[in-house]
C-alpha atoms as a PDB file:
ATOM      1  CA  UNK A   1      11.122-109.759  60.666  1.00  0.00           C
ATOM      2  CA  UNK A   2      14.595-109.546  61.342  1.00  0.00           C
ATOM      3  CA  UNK A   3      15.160-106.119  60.563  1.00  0.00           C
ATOM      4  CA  UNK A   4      11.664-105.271  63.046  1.00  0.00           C
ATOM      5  CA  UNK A   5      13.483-107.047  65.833  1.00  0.00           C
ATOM      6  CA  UNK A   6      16.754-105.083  65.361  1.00  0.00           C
ATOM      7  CA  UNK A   7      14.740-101.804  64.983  1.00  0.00           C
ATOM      8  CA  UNK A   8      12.925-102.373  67.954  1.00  0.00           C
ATOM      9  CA  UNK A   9      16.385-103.417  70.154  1.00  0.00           C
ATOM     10  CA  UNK A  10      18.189-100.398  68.750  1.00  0.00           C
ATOM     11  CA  UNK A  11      15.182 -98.585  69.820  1.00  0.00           C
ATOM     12  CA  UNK A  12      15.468 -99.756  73.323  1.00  0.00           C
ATOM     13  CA  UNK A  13      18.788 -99.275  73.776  1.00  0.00           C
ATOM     14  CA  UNK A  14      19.002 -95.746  72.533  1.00  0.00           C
ATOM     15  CA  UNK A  15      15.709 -94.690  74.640  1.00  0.00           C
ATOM     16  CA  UNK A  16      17.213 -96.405  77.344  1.00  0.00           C
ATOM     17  CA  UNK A  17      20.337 -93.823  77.201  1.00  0.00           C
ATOM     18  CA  UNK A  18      23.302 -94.268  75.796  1.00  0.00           C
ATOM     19  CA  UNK A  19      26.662 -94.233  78.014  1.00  0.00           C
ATOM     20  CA  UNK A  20      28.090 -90.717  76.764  1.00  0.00           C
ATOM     21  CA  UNK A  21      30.706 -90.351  78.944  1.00  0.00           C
ATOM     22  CA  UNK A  22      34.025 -88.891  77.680  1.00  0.00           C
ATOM     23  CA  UNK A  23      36.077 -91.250  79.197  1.00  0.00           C
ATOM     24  CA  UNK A  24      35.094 -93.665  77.333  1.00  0.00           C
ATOM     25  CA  UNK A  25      37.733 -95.694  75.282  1.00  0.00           C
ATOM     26  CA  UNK A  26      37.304 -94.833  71.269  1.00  0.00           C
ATOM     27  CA  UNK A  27      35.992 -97.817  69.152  1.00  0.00           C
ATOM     28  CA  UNK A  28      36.865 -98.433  65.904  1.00  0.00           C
ATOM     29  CA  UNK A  29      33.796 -96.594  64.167  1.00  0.00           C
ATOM     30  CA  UNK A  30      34.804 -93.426  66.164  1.00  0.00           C
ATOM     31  CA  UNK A  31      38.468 -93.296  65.232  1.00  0.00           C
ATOM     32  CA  UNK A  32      38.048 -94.069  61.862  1.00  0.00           C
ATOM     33  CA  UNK A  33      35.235 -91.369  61.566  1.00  0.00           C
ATOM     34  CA  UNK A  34      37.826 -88.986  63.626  1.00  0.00           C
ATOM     35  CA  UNK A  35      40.236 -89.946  60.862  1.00  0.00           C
ATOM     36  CA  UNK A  36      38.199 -89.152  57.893  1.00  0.00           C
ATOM     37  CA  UNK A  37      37.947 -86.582  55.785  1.00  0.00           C
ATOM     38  CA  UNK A  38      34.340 -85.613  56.183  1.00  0.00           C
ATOM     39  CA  UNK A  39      34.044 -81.983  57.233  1.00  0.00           C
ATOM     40  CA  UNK A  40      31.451 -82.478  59.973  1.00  0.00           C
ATOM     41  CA  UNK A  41      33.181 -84.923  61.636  1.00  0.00           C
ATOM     42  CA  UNK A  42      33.751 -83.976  64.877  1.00  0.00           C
ATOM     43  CA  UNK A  43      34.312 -85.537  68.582  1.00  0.00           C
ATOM     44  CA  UNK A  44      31.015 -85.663  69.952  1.00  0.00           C
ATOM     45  CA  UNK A  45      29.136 -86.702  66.340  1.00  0.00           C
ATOM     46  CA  UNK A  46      31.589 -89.522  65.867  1.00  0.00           C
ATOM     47  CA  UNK A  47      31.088 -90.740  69.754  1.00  0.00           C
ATOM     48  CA  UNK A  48      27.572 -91.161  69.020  1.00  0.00           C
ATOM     49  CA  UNK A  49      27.947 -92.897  65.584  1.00  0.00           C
ATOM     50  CA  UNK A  50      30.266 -95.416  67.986  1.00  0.00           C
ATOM     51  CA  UNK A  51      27.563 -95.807  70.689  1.00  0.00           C
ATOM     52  CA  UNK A  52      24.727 -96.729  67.710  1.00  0.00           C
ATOM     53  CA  UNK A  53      27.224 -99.365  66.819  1.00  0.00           C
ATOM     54  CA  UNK A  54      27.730-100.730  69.938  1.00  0.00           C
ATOM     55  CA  UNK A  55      24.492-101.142  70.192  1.00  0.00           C
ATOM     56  CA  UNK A  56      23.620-102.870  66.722  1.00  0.00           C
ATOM     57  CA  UNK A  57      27.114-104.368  65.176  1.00  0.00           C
ATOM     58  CA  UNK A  58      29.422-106.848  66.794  1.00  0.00           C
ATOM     59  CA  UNK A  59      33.324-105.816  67.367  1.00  0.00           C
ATOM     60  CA  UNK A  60      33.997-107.868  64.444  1.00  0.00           C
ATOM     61  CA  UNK A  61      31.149-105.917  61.890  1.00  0.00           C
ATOM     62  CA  UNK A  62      32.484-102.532  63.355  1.00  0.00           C
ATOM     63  CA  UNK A  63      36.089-103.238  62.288  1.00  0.00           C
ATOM     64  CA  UNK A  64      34.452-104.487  58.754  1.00  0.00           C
ATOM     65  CA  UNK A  65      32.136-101.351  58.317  1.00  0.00           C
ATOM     66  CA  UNK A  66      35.462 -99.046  59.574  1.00  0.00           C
ATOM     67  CA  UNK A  67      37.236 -99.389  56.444  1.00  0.00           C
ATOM     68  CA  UNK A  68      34.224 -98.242  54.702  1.00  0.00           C
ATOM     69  CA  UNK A  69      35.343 -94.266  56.019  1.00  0.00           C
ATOM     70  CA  UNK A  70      38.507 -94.421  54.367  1.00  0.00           C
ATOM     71  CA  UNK A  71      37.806 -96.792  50.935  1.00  0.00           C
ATOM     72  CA  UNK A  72      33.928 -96.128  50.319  1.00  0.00           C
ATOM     73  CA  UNK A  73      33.726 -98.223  47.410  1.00  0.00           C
ATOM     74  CA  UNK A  74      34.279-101.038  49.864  1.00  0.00           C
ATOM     75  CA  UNK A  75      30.621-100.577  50.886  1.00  0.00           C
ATOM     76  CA  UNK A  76      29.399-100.493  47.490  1.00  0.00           C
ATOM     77  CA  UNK A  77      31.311-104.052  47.029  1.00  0.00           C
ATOM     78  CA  UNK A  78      29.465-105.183  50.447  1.00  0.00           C
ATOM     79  CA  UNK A  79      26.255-104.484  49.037  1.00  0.00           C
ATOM     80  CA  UNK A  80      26.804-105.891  45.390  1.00  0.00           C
ATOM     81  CA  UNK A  81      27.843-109.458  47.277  1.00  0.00           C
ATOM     82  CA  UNK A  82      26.496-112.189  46.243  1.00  0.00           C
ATOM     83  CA  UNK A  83      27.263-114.044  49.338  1.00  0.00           C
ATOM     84  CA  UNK A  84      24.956-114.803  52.523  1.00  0.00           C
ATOM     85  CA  UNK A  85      26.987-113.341  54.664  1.00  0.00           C
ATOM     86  CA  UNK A  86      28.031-110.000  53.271  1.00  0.00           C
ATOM     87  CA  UNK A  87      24.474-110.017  52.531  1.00  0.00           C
ATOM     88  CA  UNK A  88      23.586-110.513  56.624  1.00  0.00           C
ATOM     89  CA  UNK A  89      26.312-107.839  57.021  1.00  0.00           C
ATOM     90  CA  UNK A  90      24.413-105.397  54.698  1.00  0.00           C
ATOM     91  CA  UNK A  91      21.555-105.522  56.549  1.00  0.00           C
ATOM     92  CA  UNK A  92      22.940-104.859  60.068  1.00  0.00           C
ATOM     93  CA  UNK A  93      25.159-101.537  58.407  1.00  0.00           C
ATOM     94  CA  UNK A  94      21.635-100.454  56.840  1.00  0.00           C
ATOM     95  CA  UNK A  95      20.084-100.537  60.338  1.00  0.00           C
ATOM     96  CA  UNK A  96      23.114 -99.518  62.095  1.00  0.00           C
ATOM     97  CA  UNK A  97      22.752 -96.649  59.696  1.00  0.00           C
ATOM     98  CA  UNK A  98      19.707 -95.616  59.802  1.00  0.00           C
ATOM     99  CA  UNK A  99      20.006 -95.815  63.722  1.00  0.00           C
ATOM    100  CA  UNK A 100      23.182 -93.364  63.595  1.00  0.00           C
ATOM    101  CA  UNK A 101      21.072 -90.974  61.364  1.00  0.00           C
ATOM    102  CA  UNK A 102      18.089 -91.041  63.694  1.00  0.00           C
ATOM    103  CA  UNK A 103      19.798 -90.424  66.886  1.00  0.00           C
ATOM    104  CA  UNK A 104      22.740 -88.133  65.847  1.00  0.00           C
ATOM    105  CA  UNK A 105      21.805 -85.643  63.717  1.00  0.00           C
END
């Protein structure tokens, strides 16, 4: 149900229109996809991946799921957890995910 409600509010929020403006202070998911070493990262891909986490993760999950561009096995040890809250953490990154894939490609 969970996972419905954040579909839906991602949904909302990204039909609702985005700010894109380039002005717009760099979050931590943007620089850290500006940083990495993944040849299709570029300025305006990575400023969209930042405005789909705005609008699902908190500053603190952002800064979390960051590190994942430069140590990927980081995720993998997110998702193997065993504990409740890297578990709840999982879940948001999936959406948060599958939100950036939807709307950025």
């Amino acid at each position: 149900m969970k996972n419905v409600v954040l579909a839906l509010g991602l949904g909302v929020v990204l039909a609702g229109g985005l700010a894109s403006s380039a002005a717009q202070a760099r979050g931590v998911i943007e620089s850290a996809c500006l940083r990495s070493d993944r040849p299709a990262a570029n300025r305006v891909l990575c400023n969209c991946i930042q405005q789909v986490a705005d609008a699902v993760l908190t500053s603190g999950e952002q800064r979390q799921g960051a590190r994942f561009f430069a140590d990927p096995l980081l995720s993998q040890d997110a998702k193997m957890s065993t504990r409740e809250t890297d578990r709840q953490f999982w879940l948001k990154w999936e959406a948060f995910a599958a939100g950036a894939i939807k709307y950025c490609q």
